[in-house]
N, C-alpha and C. Protein backbone atom coordinates (compact mmCIF):
# COMPACT_ATOMS: atom_id res chain seq x y z
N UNK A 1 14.26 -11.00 -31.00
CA UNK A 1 13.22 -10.00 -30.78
C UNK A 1 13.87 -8.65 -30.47
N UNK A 2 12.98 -7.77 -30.84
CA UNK A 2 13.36 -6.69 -29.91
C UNK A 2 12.44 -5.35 -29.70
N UNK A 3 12.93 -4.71 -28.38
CA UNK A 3 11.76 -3.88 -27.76
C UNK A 3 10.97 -3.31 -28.75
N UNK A 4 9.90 -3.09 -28.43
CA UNK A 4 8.89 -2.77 -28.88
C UNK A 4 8.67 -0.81 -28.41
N UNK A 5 8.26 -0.19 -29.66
CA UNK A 5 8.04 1.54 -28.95
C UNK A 5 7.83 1.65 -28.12
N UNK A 6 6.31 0.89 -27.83
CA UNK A 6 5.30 1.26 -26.81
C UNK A 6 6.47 0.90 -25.48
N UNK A 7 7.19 0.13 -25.61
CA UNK A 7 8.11 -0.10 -24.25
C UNK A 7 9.28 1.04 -24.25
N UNK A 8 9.88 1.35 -25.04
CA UNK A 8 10.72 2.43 -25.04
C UNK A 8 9.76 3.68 -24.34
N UNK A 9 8.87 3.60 -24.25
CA UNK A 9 7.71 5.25 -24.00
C UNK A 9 7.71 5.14 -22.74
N UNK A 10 7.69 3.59 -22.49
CA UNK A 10 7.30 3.10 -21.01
C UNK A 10 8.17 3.43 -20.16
N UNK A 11 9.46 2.83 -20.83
CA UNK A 11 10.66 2.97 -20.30
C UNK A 11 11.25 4.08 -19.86
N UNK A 12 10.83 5.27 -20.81
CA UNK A 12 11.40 6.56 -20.83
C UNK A 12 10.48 7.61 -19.72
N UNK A 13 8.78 6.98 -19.68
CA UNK A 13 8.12 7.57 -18.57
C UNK A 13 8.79 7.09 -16.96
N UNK A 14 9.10 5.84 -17.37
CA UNK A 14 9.61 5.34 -16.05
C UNK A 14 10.93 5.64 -15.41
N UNK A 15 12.24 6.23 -16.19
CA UNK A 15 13.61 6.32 -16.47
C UNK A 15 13.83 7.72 -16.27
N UNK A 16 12.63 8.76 -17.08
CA UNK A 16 12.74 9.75 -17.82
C UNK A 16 14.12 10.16 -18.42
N UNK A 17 13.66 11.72 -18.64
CA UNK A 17 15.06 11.92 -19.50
C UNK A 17 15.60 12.87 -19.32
N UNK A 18 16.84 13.07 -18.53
CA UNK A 18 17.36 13.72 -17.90
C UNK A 18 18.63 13.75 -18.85
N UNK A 19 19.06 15.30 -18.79
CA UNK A 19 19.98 15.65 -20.15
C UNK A 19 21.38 15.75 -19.12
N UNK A 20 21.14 16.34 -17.65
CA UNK A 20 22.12 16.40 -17.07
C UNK A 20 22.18 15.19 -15.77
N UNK A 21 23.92 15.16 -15.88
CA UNK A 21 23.91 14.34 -14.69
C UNK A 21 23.58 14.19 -13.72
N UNK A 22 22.87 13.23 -12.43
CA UNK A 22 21.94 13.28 -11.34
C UNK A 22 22.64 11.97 -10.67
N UNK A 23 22.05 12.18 -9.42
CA UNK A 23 22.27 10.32 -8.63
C UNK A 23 21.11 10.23 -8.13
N UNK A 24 20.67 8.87 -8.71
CA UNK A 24 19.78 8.27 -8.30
C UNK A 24 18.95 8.12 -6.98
N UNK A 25 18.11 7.16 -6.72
CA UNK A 25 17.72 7.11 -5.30
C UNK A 25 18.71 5.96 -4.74
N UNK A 26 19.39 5.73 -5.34
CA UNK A 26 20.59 4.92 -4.28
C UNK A 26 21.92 5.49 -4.58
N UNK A 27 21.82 6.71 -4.96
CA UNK A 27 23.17 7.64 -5.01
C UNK A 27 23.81 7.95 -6.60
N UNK A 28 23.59 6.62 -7.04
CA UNK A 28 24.48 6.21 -8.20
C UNK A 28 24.34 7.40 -9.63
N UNK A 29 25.41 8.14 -9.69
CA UNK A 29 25.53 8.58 -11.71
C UNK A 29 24.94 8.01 -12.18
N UNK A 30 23.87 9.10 -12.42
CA UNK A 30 23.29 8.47 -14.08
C UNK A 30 22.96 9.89 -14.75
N UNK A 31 22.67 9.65 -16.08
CA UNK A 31 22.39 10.56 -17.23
C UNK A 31 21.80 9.76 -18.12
N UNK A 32 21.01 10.66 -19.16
CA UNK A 32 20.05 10.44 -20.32
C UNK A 32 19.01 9.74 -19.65
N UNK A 33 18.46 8.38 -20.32
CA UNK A 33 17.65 7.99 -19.59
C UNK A 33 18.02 6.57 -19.12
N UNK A 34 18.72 5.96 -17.62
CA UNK A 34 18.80 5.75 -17.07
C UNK A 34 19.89 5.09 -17.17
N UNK A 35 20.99 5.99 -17.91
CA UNK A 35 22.30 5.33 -17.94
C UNK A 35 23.19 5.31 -16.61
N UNK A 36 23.74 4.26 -16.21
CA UNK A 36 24.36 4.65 -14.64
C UNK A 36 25.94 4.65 -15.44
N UNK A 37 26.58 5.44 -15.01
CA UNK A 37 27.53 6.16 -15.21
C UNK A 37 28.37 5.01 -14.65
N UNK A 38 29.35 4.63 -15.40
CA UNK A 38 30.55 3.29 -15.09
C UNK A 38 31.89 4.58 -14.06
N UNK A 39 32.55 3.82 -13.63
CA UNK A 39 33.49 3.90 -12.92
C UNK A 39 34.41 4.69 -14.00
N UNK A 40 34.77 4.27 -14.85
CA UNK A 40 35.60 4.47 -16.11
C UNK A 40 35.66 6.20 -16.57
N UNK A 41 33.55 5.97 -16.52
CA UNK A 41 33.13 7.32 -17.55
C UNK A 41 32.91 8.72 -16.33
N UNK A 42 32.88 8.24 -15.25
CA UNK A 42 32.87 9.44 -13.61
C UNK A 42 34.36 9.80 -13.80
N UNK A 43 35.41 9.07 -14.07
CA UNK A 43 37.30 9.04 -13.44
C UNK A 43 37.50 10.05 -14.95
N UNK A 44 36.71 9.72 -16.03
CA UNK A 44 37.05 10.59 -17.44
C UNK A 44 36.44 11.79 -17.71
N UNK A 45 35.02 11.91 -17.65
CA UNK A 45 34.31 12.90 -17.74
C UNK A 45 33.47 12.40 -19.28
N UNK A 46 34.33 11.20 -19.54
CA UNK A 46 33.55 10.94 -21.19
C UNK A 46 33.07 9.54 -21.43
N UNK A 47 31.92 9.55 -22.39
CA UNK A 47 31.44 7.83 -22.42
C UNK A 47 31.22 8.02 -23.99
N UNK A 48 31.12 6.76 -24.85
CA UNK A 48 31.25 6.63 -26.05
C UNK A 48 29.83 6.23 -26.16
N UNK A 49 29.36 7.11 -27.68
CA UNK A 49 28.45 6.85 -27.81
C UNK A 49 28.30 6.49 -29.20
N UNK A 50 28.47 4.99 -29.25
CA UNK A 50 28.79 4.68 -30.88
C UNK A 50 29.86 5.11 -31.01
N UNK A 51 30.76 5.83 -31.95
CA UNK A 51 31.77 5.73 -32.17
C UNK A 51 32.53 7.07 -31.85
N UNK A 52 31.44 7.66 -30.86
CA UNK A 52 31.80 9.06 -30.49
C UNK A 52 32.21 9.76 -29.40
N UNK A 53 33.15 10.08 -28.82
CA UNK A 53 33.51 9.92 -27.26
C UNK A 53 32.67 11.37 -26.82
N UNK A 54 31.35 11.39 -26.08
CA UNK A 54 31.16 12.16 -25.38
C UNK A 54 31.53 12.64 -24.09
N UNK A 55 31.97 14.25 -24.14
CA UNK A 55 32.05 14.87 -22.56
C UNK A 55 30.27 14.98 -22.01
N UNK A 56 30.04 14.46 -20.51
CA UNK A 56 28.75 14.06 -20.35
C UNK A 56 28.77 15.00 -19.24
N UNK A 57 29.59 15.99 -18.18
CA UNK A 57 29.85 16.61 -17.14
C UNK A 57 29.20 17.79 -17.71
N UNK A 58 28.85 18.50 -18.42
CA UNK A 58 27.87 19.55 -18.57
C UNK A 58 26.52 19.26 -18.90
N UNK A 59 26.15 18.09 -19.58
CA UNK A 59 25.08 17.50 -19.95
C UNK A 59 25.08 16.93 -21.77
N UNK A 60 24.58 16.09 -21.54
CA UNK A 60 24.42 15.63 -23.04
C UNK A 60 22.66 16.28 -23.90
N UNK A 61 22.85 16.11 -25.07
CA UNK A 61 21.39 16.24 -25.77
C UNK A 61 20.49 15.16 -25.97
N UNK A 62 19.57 15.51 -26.47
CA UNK A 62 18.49 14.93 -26.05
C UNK A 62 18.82 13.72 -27.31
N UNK A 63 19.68 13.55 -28.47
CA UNK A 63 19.81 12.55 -29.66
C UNK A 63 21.07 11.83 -29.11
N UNK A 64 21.57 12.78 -28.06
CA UNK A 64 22.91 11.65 -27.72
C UNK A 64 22.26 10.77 -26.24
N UNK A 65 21.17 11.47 -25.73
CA UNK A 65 20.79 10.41 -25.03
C UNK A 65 19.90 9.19 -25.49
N UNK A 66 18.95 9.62 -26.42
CA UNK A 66 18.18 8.54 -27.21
C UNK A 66 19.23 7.44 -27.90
N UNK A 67 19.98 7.99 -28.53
CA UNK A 67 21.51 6.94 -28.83
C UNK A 67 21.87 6.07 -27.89
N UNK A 68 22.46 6.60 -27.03
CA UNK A 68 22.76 5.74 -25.24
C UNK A 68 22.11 4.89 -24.78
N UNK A 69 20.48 5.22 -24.95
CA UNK A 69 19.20 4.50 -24.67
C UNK A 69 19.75 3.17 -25.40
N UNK A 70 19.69 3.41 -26.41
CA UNK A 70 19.50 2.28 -27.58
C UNK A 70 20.47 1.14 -27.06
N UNK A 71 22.01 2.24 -27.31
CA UNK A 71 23.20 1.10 -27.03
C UNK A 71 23.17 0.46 -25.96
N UNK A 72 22.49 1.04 -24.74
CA UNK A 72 22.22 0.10 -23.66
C UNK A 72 21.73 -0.90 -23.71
N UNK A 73 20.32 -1.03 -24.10
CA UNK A 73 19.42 -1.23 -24.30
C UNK A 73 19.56 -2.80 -25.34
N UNK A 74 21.04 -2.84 -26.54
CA UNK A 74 20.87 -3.84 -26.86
C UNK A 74 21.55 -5.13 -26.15
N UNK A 75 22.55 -5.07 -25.15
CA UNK A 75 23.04 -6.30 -24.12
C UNK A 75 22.02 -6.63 -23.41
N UNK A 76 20.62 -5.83 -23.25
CA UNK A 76 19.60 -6.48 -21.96
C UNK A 76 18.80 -6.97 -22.81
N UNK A 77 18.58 -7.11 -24.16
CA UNK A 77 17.79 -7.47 -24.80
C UNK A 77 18.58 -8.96 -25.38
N UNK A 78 20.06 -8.74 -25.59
CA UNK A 78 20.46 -10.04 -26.09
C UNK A 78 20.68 -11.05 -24.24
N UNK A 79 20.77 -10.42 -23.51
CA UNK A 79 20.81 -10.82 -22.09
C UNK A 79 19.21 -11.71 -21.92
N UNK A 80 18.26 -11.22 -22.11
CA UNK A 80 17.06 -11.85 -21.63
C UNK A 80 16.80 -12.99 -23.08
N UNK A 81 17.32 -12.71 -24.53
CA UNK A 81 16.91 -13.59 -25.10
C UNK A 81 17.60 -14.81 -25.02
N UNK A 82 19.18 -14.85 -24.56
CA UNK A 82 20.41 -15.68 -23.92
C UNK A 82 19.25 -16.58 -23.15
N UNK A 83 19.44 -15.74 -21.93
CA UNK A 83 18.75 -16.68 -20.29
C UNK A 83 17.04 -17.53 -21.05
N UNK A 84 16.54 -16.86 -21.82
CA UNK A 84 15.17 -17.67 -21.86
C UNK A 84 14.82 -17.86 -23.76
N UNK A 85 16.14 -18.22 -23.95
CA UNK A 85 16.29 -18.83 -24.92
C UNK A 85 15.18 -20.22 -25.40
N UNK A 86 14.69 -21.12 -24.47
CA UNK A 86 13.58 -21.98 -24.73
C UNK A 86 12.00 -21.53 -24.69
N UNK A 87 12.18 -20.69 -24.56
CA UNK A 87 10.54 -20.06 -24.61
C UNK A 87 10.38 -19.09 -25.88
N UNK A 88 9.05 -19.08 -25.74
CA UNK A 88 8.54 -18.55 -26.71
C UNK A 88 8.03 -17.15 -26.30
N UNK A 89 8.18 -16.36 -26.55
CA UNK A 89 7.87 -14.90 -25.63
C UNK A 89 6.70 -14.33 -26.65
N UNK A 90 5.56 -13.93 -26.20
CA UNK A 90 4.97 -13.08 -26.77
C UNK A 90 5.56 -11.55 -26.66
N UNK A 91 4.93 -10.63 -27.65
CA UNK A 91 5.95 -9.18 -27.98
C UNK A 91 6.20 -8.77 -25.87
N UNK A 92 4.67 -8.27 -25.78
CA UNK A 92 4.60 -7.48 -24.27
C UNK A 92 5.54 -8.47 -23.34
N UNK A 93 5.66 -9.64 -23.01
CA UNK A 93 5.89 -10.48 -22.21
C UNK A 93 7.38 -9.99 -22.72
N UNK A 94 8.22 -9.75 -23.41
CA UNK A 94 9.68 -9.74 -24.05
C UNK A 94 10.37 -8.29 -23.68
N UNK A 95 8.81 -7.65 -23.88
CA UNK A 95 9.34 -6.14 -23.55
C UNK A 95 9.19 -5.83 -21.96
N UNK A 96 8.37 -6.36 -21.22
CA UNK A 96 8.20 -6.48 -19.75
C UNK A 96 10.01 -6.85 -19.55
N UNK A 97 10.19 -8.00 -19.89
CA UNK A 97 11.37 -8.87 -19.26
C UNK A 97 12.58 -7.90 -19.57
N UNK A 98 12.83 -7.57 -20.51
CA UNK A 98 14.07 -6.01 -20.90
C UNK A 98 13.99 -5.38 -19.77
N UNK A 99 12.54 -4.65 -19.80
CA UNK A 99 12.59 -3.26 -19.03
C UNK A 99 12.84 -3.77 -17.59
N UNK A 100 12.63 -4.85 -16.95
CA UNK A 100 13.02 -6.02 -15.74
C UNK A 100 13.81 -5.49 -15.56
N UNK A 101 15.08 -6.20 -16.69
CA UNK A 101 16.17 -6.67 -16.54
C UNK A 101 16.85 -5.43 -16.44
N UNK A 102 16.83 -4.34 -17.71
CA UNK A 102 17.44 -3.20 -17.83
C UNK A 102 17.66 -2.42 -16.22
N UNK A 103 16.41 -2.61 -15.68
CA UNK A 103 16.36 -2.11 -14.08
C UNK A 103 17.35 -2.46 -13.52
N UNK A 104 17.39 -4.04 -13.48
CA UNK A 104 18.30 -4.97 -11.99
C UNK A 104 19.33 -5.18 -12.74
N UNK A 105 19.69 -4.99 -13.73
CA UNK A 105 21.08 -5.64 -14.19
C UNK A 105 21.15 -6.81 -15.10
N UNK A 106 22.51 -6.76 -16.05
CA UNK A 106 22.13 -8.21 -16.95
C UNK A 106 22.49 -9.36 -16.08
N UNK A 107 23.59 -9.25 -14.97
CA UNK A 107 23.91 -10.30 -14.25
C UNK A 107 23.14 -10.35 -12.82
N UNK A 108 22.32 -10.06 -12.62
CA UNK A 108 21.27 -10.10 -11.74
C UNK A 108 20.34 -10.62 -11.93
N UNK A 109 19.82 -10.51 -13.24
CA UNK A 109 18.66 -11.01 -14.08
C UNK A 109 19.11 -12.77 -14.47
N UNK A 110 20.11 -12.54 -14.88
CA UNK A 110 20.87 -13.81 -15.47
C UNK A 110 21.16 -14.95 -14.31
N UNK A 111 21.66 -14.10 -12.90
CA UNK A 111 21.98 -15.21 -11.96
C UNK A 111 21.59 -15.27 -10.47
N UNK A 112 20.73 -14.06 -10.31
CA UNK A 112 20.45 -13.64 -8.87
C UNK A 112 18.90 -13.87 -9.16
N UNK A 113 18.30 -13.34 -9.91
CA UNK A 113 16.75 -13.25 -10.12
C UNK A 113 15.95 -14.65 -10.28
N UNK A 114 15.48 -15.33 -9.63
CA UNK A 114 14.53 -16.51 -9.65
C UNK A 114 13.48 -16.35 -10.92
N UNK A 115 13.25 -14.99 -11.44
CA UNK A 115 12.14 -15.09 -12.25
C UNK A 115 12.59 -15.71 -13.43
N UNK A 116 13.61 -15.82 -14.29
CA UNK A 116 13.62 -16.47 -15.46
C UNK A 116 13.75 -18.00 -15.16
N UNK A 117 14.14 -18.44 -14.13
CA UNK A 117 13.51 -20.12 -13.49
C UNK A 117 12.77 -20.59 -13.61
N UNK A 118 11.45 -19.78 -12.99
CA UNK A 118 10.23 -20.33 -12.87
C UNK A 118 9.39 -19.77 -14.39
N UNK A 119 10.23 -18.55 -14.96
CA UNK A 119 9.10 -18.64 -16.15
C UNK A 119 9.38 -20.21 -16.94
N UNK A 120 10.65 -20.45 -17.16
CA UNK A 120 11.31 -21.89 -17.26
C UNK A 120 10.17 -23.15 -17.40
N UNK A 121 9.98 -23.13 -16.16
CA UNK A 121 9.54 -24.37 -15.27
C UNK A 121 7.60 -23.99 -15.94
N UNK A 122 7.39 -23.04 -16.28
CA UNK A 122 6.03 -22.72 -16.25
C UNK A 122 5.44 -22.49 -15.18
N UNK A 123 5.75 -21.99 -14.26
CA UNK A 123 5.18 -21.56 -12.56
C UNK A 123 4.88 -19.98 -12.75
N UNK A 124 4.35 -19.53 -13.46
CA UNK A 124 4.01 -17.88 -13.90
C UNK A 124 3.89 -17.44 -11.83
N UNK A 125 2.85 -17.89 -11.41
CA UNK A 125 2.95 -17.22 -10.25
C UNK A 125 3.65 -17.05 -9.05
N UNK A 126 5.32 -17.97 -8.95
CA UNK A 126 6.14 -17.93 -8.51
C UNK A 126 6.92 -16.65 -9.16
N UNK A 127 6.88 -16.67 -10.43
CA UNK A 127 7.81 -15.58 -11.61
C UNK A 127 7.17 -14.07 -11.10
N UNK A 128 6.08 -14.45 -10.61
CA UNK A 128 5.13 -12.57 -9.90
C UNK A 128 5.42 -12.34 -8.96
N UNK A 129 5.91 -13.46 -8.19
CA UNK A 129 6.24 -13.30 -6.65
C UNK A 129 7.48 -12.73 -6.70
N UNK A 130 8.80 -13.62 -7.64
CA UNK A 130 10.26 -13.29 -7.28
C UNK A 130 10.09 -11.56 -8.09
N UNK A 131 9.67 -11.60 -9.35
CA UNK A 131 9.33 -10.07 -9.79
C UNK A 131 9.16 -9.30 -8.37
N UNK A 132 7.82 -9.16 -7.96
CA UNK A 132 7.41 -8.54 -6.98
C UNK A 132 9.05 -8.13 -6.06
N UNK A 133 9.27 -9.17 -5.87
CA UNK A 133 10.56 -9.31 -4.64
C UNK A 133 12.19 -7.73 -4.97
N UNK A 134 12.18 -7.74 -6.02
CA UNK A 134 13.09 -6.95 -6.79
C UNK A 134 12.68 -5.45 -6.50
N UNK A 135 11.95 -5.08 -4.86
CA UNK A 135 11.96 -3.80 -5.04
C UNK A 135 12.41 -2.70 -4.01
N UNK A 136 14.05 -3.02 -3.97
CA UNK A 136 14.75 -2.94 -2.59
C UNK A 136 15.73 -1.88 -3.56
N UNK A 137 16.24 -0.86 -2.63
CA UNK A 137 17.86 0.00 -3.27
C UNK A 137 18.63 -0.05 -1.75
N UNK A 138 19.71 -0.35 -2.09
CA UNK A 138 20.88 -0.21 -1.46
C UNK A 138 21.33 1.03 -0.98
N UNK A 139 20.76 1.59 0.18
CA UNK A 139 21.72 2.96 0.21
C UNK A 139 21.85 3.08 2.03
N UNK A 140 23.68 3.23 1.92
CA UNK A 140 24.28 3.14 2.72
C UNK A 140 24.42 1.71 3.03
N UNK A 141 24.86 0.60 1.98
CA UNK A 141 24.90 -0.48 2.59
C UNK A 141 23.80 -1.31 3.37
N UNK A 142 22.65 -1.00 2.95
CA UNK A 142 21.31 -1.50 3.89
C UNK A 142 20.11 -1.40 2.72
N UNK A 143 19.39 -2.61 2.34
CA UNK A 143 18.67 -2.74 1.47
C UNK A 143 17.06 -2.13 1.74
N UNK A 144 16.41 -1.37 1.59
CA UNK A 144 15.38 -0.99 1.73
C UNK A 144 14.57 -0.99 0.79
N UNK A 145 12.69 -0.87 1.07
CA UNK A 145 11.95 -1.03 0.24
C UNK A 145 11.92 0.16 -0.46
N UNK A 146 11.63 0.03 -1.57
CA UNK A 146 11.19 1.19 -2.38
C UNK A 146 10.14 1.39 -2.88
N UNK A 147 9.22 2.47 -1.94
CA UNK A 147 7.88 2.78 -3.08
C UNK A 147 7.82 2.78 -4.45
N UNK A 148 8.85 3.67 -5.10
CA UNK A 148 8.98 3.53 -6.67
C UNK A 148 9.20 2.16 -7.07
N UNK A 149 10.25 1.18 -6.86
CA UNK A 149 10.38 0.24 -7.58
C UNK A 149 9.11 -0.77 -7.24
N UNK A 150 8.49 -0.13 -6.53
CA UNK A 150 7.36 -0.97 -5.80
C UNK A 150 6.19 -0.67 -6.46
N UNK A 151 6.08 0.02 -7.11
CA UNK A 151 4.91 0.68 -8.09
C UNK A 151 5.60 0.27 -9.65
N UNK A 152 6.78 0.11 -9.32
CA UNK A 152 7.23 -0.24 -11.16
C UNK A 152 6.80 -1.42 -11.15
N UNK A 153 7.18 -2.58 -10.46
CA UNK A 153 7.46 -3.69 -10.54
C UNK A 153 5.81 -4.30 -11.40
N UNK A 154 4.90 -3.21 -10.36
CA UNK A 154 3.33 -3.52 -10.51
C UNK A 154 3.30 -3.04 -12.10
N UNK A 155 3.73 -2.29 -12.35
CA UNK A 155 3.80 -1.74 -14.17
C UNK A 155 4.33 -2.85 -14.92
N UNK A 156 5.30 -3.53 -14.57
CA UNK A 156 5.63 -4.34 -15.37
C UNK A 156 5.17 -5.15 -15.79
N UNK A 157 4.85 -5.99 -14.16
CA UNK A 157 4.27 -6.94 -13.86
C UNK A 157 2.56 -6.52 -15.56
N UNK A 158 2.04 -5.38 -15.35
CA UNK A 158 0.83 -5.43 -15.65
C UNK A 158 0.58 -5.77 -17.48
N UNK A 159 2.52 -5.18 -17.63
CA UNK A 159 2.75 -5.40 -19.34
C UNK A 159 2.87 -6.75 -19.24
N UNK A 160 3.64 -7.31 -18.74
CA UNK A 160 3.92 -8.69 -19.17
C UNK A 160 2.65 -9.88 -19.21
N UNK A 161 1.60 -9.68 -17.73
CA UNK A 161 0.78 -10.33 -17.97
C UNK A 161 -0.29 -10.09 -18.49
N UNK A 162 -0.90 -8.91 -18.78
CA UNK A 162 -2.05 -8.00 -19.73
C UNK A 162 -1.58 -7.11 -20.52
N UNK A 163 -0.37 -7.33 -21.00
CA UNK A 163 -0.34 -6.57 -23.04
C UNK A 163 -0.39 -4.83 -22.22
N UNK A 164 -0.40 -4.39 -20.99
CA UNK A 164 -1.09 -3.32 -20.58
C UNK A 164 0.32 -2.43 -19.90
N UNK A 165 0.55 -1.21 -21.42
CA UNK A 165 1.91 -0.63 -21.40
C UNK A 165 1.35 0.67 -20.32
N UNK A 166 0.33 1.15 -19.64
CA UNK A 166 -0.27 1.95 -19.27
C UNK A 166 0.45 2.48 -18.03
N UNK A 167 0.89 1.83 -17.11
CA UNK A 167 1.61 2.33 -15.75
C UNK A 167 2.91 3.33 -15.74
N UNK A 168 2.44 4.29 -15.15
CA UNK A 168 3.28 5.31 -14.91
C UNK A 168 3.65 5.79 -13.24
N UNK A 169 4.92 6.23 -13.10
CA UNK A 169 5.48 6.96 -12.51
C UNK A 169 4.11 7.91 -11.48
């Protein structure tokens, strides 16, 4: 499978698109739309985009971030079809689980997150609960709630179980 527009729109209302570099609400580099900046590409000043080494320290454009988007975008998509490989995903339910995952990480999603378990098992309302649970940032070493991820989670939550790409920021 793979994402669907209407989730890229979602994604990008939720991510937005920021041409220059910023830190997040838990500190972290990021640029375009919601690339977190590796260790590698902060120590260089440059990240590859496809086969193109961008300088990202003044800001990138708006086609080299839609690019970035993408290349990200395809490990969380082969990441969620990996982990829930026995199911059958309807489109929204596939594009919910990306934009999840893309959030928390592929190895978070893959080994920390209870929700691809219980979608597993067929327990949908355990899978809303551990969802729900995913809406903490780390800053300063101390996990706190987050209104935003606390309002995403409810967006997601609303694609995956009602087809309903509508929640915004």
């Amino acid at each position: 499978m793979h994402i669907s527009e209407k989730a890229l729109e979602f994604l990008i209302g939720w991510e937005a698109l920021r041409l220059q570099p910023y830190q997040d609400e838990a500190g972290l580099w990021t640029i375009g739309i919601g690339h977190l900046l590796t260790p590698r590409e902060l120590a260089s000043g440059g990240l590859l985009i496809g086969d193109n080494r961008v300088r990202w320290r003044k800001g990138i454009t708006q086609e080299q971030a839609l690019a970035l988007k993408q290349q990200d975008l395809e490990p969380v998509m082969e990441c969620v079809e990996a982990r829930l490989h026995n199911l059958t995903l309807a489109q929204h339910e596939f594009d919910a689980l990306v934009i999840y995952c893309f959030n928390i990480g592929n190895r978070a999603f893959s080994r920390d997150s209870s929700v691809p378990r219980w979608l597993e098992t067929g327990d949908k309302a355990r899978a809303v609960d551990a969802w729900k649970a995913w809406n903490k940032v780390t800053i300063n070493g101390v996990k706190q709630k987050s209104p935003g991820l606390t309002k995403r989670r409810k967006a997601e939550l609303q694609m995956f179980l009602n087809a309903d790409y509508s929640g915004r920021p």
